[in-house]
C-alpha atoms as a PDB file:
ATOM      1  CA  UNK A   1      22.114  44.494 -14.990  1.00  0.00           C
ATOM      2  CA  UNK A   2      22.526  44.190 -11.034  1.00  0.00           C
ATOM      3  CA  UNK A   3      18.624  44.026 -10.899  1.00  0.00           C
ATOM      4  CA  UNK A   4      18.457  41.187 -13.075  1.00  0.00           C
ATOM      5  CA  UNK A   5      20.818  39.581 -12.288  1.00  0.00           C
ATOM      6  CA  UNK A   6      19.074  39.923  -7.906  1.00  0.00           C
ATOM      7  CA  UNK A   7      15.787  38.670  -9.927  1.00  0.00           C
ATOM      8  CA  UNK A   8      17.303  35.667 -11.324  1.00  0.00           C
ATOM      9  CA  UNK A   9      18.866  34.548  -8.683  1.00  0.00           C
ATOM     10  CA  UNK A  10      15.805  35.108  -6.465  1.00  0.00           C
ATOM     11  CA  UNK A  11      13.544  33.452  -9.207  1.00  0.00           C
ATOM     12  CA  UNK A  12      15.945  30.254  -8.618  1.00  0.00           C
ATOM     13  CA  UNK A  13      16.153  30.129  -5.084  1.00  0.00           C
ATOM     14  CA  UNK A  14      12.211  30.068  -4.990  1.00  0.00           C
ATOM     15  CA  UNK A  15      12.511  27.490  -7.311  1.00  0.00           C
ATOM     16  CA  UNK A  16      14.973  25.775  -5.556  1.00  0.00           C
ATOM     17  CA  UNK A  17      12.783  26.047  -2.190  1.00  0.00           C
ATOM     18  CA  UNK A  18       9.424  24.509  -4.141  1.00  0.00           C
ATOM     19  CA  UNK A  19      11.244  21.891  -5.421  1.00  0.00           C
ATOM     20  CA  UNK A  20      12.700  20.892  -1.652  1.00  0.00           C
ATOM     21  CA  UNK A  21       8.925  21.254  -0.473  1.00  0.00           C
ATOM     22  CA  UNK A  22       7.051  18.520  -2.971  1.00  0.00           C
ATOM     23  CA  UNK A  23      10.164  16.776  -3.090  1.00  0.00           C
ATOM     24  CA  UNK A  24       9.867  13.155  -0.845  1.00  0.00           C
ATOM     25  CA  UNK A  25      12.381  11.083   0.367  1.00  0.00           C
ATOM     26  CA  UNK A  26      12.547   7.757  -1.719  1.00  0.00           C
ATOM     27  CA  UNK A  27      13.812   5.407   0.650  1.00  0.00           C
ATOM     28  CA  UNK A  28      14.619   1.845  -1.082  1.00  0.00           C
ATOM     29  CA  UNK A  29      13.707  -1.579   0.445  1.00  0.00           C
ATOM     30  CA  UNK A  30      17.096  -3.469   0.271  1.00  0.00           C
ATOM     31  CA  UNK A  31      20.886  -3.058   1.163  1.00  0.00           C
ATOM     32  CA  UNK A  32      22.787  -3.350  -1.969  1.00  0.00           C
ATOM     33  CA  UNK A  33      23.505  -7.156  -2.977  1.00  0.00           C
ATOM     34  CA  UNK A  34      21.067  -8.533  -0.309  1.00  0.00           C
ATOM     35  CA  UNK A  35      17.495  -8.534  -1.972  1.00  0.00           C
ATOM     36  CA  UNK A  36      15.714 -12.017  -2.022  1.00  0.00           C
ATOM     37  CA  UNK A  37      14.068 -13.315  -4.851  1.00  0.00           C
ATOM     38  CA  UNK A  38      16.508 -12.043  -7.376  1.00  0.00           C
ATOM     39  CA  UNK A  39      18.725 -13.389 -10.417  1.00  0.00           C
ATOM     40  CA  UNK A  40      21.141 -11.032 -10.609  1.00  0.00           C
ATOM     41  CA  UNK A  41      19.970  -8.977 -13.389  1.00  0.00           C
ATOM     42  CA  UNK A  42      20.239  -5.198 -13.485  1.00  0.00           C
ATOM     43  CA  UNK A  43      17.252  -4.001 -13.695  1.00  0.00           C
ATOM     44  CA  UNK A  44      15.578  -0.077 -14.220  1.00  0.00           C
ATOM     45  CA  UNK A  45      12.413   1.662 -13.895  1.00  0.00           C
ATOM     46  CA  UNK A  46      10.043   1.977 -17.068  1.00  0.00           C
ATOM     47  CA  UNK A  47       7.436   4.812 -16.714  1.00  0.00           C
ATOM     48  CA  UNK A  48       4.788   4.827 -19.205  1.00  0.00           C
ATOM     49  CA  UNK A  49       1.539   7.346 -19.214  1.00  0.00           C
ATOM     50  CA  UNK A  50       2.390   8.344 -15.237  1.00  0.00           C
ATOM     51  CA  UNK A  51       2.622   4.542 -14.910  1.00  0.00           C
ATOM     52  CA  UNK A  52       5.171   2.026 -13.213  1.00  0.00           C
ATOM     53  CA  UNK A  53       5.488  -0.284 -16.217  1.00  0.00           C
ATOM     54  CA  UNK A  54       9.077  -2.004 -14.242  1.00  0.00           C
ATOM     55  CA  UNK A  55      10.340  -1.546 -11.468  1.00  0.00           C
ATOM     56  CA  UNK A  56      14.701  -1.137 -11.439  1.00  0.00           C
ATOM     57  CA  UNK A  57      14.674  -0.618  -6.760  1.00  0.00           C
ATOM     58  CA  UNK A  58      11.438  -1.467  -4.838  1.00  0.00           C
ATOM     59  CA  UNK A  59      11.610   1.307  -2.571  1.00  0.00           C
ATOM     60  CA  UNK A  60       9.028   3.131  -0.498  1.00  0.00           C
ATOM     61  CA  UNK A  61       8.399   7.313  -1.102  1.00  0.00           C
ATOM     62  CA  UNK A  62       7.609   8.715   2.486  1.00  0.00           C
ATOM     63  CA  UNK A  63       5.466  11.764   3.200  1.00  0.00           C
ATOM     64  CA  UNK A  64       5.924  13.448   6.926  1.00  0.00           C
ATOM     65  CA  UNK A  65       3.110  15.460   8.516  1.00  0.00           C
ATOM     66  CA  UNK A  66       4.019  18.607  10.316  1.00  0.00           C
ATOM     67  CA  UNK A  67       6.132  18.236  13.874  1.00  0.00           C
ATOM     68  CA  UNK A  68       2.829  20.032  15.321  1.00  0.00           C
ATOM     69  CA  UNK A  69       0.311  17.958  13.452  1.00  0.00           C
ATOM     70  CA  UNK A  70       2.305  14.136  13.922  1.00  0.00           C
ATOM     71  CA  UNK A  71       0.270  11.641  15.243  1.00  0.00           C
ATOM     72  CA  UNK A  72       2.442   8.833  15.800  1.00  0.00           C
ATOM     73  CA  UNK A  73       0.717   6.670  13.258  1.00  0.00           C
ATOM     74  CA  UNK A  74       1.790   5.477   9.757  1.00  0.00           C
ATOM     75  CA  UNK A  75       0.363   3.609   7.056  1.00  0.00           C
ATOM     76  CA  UNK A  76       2.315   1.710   3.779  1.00  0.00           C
ATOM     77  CA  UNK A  77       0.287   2.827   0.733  1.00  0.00           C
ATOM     78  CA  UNK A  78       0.121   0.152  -2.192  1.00  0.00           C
ATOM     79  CA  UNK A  79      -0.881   1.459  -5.338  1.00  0.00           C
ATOM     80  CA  UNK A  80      -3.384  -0.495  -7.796  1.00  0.00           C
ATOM     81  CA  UNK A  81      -2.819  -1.969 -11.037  1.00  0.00           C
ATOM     82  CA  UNK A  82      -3.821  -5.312 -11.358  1.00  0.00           C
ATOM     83  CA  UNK A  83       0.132  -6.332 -10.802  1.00  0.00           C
ATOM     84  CA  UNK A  84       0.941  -4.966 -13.967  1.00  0.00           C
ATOM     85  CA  UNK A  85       2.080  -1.367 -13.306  1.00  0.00           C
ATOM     86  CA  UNK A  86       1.639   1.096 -10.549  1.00  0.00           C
ATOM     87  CA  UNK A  87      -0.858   4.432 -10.763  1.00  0.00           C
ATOM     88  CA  UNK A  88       1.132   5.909  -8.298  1.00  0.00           C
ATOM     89  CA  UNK A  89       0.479   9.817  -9.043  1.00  0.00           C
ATOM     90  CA  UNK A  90      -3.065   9.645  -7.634  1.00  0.00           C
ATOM     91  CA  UNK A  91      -1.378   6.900  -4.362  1.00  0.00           C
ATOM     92  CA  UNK A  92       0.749  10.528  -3.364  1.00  0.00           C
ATOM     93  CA  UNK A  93      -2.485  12.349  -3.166  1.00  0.00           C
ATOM     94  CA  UNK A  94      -3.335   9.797  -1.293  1.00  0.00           C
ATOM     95  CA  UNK A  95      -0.361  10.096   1.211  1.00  0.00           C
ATOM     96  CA  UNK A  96      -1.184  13.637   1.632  1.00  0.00           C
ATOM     97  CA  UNK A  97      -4.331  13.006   3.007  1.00  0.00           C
ATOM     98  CA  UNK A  98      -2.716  11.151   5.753  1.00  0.00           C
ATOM     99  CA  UNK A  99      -0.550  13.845   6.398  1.00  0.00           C
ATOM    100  CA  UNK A 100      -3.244  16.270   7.142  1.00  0.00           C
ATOM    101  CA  UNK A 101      -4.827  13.843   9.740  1.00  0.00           C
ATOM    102  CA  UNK A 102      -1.073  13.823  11.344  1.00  0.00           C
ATOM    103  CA  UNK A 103      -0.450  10.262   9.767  1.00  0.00           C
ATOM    104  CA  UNK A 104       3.087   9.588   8.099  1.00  0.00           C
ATOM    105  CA  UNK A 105       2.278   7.553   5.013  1.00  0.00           C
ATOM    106  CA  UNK A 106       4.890   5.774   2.619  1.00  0.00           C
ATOM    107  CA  UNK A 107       3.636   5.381  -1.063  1.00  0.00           C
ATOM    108  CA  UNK A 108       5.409   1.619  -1.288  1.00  0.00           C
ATOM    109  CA  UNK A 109       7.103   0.854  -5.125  1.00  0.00           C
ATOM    110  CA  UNK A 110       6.970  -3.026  -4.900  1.00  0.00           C
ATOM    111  CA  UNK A 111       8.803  -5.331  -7.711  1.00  0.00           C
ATOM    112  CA  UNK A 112       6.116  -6.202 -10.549  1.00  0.00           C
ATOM    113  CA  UNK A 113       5.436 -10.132 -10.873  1.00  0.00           C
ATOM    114  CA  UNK A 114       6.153 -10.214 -14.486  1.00  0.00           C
ATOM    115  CA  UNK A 115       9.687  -8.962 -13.980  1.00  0.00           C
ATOM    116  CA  UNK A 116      12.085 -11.325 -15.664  1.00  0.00           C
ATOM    117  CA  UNK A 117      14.855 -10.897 -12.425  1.00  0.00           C
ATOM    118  CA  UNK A 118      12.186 -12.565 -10.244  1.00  0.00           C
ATOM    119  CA  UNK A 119      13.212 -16.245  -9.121  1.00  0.00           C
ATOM    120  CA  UNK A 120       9.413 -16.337  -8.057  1.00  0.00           C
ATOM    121  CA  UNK A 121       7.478 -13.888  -9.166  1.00  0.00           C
ATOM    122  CA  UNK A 122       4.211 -14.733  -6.363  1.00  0.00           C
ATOM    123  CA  UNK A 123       6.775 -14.045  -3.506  1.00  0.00           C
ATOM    124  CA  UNK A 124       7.841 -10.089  -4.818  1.00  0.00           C
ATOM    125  CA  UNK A 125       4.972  -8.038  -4.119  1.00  0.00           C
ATOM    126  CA  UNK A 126       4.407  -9.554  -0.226  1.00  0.00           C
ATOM    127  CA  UNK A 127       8.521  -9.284   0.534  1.00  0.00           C
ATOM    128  CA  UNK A 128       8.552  -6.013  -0.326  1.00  0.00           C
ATOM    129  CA  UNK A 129       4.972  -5.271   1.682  1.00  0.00           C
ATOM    130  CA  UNK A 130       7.086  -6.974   4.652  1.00  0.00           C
ATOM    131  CA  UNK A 131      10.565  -5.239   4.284  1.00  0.00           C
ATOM    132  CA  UNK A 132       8.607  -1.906   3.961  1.00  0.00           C
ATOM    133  CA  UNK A 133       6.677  -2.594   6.888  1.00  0.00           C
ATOM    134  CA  UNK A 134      10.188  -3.515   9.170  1.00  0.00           C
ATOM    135  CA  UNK A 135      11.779  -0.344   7.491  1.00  0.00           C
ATOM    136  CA  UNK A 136       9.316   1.757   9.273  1.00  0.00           C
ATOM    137  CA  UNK A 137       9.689   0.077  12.748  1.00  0.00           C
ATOM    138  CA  UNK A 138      13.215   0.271  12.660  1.00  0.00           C
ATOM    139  CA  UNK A 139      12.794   3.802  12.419  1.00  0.00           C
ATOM    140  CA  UNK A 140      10.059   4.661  14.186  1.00  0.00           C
ATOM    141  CA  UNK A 141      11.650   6.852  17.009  1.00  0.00           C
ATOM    142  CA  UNK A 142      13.513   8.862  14.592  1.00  0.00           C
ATOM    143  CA  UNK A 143      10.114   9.448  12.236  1.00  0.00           C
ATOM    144  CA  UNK A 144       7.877   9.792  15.316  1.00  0.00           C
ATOM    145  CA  UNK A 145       6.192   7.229  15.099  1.00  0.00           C
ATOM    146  CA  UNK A 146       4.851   4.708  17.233  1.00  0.00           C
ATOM    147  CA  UNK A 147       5.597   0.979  16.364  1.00  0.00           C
ATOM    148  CA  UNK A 148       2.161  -0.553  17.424  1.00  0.00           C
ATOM    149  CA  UNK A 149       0.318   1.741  14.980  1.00  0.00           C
ATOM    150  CA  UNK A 150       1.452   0.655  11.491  1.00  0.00           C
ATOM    151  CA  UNK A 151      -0.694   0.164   9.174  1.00  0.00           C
ATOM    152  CA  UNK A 152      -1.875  -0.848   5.536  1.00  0.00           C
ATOM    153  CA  UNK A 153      -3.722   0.532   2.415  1.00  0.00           C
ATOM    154  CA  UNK A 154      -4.771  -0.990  -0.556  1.00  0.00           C
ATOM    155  CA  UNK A 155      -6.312   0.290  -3.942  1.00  0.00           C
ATOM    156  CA  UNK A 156      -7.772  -3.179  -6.228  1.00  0.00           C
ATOM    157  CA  UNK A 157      -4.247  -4.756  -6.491  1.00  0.00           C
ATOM    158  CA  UNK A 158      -2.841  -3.125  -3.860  1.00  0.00           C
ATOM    159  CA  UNK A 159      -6.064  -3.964  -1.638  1.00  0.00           C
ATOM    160  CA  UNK A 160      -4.577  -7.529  -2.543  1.00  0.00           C
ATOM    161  CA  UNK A 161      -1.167  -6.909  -1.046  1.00  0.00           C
ATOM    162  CA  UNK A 162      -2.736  -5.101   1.578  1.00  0.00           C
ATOM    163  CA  UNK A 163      -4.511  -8.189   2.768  1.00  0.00           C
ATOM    164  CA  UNK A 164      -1.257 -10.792   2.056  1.00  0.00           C
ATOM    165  CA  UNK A 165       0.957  -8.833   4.592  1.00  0.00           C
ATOM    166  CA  UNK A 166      -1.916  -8.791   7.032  1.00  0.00           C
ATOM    167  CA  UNK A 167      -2.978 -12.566   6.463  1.00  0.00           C
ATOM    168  CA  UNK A 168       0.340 -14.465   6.004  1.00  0.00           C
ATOM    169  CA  UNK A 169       2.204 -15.249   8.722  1.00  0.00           C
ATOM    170  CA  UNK A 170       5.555 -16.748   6.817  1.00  0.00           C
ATOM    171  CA  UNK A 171       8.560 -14.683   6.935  1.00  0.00           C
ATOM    172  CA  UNK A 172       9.758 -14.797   3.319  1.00  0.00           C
ATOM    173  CA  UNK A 173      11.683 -11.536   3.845  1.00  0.00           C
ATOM    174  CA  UNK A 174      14.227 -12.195   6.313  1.00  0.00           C
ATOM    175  CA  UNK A 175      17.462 -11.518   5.130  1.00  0.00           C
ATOM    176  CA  UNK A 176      20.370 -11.792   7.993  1.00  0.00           C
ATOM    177  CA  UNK A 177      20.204  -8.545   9.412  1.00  0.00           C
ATOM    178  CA  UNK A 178      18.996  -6.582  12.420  1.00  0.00           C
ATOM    179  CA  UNK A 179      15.291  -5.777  10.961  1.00  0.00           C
ATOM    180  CA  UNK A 180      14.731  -9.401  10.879  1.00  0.00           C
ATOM    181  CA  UNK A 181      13.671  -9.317  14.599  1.00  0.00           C
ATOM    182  CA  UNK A 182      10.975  -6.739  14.008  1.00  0.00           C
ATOM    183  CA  UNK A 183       7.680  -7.776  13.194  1.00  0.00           C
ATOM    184  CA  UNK A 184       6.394  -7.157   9.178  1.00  0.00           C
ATOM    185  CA  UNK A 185       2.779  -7.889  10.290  1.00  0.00           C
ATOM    186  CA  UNK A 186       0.591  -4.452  10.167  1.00  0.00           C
ATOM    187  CA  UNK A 187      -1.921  -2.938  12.668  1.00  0.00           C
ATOM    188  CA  UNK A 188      -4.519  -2.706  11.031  1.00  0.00           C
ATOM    189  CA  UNK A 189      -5.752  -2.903   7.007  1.00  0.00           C
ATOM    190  CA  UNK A 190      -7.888  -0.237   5.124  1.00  0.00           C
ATOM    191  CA  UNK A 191      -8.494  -1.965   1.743  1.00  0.00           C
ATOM    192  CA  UNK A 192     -10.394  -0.150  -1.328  1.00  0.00           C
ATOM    193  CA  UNK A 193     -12.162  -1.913  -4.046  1.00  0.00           C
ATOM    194  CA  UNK A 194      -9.816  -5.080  -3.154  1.00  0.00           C
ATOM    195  CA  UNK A 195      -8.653  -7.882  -5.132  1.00  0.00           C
ATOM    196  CA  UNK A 196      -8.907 -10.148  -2.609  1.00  0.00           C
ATOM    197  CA  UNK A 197      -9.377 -14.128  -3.814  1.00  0.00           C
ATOM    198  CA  UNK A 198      -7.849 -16.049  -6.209  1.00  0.00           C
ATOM    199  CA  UNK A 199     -10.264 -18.537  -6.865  1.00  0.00           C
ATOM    200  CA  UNK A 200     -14.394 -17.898  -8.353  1.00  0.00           C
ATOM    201  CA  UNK A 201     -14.466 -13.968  -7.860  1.00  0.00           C
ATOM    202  CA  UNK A 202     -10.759 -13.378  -8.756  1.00  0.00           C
ATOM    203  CA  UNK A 203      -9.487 -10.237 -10.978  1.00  0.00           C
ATOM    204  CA  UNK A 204      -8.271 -12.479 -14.285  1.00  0.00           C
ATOM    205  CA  UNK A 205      -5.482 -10.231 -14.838  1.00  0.00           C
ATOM    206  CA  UNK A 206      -4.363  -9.390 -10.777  1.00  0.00           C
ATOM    207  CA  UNK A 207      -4.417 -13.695 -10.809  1.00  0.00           C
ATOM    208  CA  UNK A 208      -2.253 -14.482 -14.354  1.00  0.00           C
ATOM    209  CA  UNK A 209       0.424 -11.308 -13.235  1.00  0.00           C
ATOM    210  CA  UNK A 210       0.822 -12.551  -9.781  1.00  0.00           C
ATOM    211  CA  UNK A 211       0.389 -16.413 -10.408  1.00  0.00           C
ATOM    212  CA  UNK A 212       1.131 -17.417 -14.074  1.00  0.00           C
ATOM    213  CA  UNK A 213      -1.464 -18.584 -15.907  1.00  0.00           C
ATOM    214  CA  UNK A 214      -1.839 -21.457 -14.311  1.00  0.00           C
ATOM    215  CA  UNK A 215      -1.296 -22.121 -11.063  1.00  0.00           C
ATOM    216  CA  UNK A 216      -1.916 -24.378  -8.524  1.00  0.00           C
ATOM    217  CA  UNK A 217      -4.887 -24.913  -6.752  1.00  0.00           C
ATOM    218  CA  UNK A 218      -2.316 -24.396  -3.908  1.00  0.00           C
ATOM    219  CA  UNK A 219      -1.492 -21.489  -4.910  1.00  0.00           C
ATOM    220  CA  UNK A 220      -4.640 -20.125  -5.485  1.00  0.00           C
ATOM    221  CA  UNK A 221      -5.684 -20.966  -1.892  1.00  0.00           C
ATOM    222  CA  UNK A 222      -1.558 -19.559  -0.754  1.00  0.00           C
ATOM    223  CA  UNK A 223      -3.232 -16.297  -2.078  1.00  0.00           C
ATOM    224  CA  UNK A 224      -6.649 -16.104  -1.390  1.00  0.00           C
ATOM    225  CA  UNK A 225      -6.702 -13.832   1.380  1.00  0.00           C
ATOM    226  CA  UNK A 226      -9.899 -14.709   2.758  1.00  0.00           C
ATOM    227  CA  UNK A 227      -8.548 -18.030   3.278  1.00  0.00           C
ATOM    228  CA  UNK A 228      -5.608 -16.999   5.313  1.00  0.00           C
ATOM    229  CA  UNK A 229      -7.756 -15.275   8.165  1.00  0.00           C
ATOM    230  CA  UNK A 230      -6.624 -16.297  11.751  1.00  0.00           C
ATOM    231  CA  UNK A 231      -8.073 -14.524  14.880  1.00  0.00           C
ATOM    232  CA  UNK A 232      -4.617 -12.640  14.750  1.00  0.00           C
ATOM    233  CA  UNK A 233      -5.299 -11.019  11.550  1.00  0.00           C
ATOM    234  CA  UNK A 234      -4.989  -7.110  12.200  1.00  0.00           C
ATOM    235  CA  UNK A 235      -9.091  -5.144  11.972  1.00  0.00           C
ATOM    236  CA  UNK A 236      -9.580  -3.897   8.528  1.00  0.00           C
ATOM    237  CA  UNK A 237     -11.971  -1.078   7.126  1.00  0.00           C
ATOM    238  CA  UNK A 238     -13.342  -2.160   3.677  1.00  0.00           C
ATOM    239  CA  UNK A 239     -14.704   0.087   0.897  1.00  0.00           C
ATOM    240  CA  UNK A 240     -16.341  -1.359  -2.358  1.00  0.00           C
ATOM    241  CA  UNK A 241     -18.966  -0.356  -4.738  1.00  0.00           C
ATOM    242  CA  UNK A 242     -21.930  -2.513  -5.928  1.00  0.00           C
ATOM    243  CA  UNK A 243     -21.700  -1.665  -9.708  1.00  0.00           C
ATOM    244  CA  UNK A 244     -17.668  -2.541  -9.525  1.00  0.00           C
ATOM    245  CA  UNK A 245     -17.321  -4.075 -12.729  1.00  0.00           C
ATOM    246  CA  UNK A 246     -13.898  -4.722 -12.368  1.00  0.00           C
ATOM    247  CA  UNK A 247     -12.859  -6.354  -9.335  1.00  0.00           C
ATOM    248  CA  UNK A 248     -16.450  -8.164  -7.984  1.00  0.00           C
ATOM    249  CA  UNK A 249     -17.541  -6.300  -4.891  1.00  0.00           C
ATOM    250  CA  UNK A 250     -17.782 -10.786  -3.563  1.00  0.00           C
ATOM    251  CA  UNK A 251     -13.921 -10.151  -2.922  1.00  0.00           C
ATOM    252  CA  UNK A 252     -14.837  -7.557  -0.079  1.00  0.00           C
ATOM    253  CA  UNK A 253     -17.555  -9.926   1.206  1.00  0.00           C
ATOM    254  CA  UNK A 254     -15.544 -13.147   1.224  1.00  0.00           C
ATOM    255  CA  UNK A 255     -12.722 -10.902   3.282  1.00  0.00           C
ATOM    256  CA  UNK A 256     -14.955  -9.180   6.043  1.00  0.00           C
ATOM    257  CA  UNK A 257     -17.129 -12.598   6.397  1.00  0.00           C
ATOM    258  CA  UNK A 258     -13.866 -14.363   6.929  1.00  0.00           C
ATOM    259  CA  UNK A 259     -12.637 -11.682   9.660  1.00  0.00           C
ATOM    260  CA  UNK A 260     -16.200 -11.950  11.610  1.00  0.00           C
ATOM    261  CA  UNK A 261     -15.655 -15.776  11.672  1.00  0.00           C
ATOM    262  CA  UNK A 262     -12.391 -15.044  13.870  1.00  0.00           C
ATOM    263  CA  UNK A 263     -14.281 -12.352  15.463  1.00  0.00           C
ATOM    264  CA  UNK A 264     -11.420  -9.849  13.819  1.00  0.00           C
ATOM    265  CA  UNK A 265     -13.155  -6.548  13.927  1.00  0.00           C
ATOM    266  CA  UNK A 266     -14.216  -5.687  10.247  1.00  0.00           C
ATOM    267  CA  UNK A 267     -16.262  -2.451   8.996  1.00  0.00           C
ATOM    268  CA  UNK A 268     -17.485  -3.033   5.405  1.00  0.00           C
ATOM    269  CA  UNK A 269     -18.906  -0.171   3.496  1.00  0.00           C
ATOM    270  CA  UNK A 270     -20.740  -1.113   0.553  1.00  0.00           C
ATOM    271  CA  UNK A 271     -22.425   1.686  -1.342  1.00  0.00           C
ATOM    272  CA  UNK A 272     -24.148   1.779  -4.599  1.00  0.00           C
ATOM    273  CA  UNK A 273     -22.350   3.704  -7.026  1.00  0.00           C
ATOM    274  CA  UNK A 274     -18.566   4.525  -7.872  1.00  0.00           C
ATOM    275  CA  UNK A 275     -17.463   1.594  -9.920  1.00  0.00           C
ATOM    276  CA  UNK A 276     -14.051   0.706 -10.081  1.00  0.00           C
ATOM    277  CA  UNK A 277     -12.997   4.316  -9.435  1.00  0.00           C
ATOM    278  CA  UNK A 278     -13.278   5.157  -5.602  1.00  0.00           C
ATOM    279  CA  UNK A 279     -10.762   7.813  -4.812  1.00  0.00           C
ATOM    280  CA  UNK A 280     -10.020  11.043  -3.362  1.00  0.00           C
ATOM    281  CA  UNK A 281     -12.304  13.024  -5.543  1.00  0.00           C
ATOM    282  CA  UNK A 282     -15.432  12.979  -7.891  1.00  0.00           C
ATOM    283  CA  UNK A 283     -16.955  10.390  -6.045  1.00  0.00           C
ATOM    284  CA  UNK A 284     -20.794  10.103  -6.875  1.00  0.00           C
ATOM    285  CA  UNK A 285     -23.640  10.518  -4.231  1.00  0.00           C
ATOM    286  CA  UNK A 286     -22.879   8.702  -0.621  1.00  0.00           C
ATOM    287  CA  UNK A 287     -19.971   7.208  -1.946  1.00  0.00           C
ATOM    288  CA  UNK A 288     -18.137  10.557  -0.505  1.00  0.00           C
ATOM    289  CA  UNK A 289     -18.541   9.747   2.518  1.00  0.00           C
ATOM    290  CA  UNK A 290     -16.297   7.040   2.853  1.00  0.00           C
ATOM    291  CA  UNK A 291     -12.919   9.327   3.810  1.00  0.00           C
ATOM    292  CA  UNK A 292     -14.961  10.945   6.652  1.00  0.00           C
ATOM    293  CA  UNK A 293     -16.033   6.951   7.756  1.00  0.00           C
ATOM    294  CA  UNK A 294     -12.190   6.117   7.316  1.00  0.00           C
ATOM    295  CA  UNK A 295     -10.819   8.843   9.668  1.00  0.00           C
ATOM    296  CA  UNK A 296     -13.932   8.354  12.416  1.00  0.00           C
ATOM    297  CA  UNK A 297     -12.807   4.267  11.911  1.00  0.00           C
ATOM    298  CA  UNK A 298      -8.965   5.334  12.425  1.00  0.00           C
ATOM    299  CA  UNK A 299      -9.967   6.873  15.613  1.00  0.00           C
ATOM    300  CA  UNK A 300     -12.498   4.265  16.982  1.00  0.00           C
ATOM    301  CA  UNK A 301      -9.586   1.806  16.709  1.00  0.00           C
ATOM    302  CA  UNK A 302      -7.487   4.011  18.274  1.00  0.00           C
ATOM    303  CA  UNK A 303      -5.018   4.643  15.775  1.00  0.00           C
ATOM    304  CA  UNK A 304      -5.127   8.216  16.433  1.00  0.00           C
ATOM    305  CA  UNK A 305      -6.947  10.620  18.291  1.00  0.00           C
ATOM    306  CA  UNK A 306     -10.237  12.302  18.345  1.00  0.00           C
ATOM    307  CA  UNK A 307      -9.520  15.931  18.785  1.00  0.00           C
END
């Protein structure tokens, strides 16, 4: 009885101890009664399939590297989805990545444009982007992490908020307190397959999510990234596939020809195959090569380190 009882308890504490390793700290975007943009409502997450469906407290999930292996470098992960839901399973793998090049990443959980508490639902997505961004400077001493090396990834949609925070110089996040003096602009951009205009080559759905279904030619051009370029837009590192038959590879184009016209330091990978599904894993032919080109590009910039 004594035995199994010392088993059970042992099987628990391992369990215990697993579930404290993949567990991350989910760190949300706004003090309580001061997020912009908002009606009021009360509002809760809907997860469908391993999907974000809504979103209840935009909040960022953040993944340390090792003491030994840190870095001092960070990047805000924004998950795809044409601004509809969030894959953001396959955004933690993702963040782990990071981690074992000694990069802190934070898997950001942005409001959705469609939710019905928004005031205006184009502002959500890019406050967040900016809040999470000021989050991590404020901290950056305690996280180890060094303020001038913060940057941005984006997967299709997220590729799309990736390029608003890095393009659009209005605060529209300021709220009153002491992170309002630190600076929401990012370092430096890494974008994959990214939505990137609004206008000819826009994703249909990423556009009537974010913008209604019809907006304003000022809004289109608010939100056209490529449009926003000035020559203090942070470098970006672009991947995209010619037989993307979701999000036209033109939005990559328009976005690194619009960074070499403010001689902003782009590097645009275009390779033949991999569709719509660039990732991690299972990517076809020299389309694998693109994490090994991301990590060399991270340390020509001198984000991190060459070891």
């Amino acid at each position: 009885m004594m035995l199994k009882l010392k088993g059970t308890i042992l099987i628990l504490l391992m369990i215990g101890l697993l579930q404290k390793a993949v567990a991350q700290d989910s760190i949300p975007l706004w003090p309580k009664g001061k997020m912009p943009n908002t009606k009021g409502l009360v509002m809760t997450d809907s997860i469908f399939n391993e999907r974000y469906q809504r979103i209840g407290t935009p909040r960022m999930y953040a993944f340390f590297p090792s003491k030994q292996e840190n870095r001092n470098a960070a990047v805000i992960l924004c998950p795809g989805g044409g601004y509809h839901h969030y894959a953001h399973v396959s955004t933690f793998q993702v963040a782990k990545w990071f981690n074992t090049m000694g990069i802190s990443a934070f898997v950001l959980v942005s409001r959705l444009p469609h939710s019905p508490d928004l005031v205006e639902r184009s502002k959500a997505p890019l406050q967040d982007a900016q809040r999470a961004i000021r989050l991590i400077r404020a901290n950056a001493q305690a996280w180890n992490i060094n303020p001038d090396k913060i940057g941005v990834m984006g997967f299709s949609a997220g590729g799309h908020v990736a390029s608003t925070l890095g393009t659009h110089t209005e605060d529209i996040s300021a709220i009153g307190d002491s992170l309002d003096r630190l600076s929401f602009n990012p370092n430096f951009m890494l974008l994959v397959s990214p939505v990137i205009t609004m206008g000819e080559f826009a994703h249909k759905g990423s556009r009537e999510n974010l913008l209604g279904e019809n907006p304003s030619k000022e809004l289109i051009e608010k939100y056209s990234s490529e449009l926003q370029v000035t020559a203090k837009t942070p470098p970006a590192f672009i991947v995209v596939a010619e037989n993307d038959k979701t999000v036209p590879p033109q939005n990559s184009l328009l976005f690194y020809n619009a960074l070499r016209a403010k001689n902003v330091s782009a590097s645009l990978h275009v390779f033949p195959f991999g569709g719509h599904a660039i990732g991690l894993q299972n990517n076809p032919g020299s389309t694998k090569l693109w994490k090994e080109l991301c990590e060399f590009w991270l340390i020509e910039m001198g984000v991190v380190k060459g070891d």
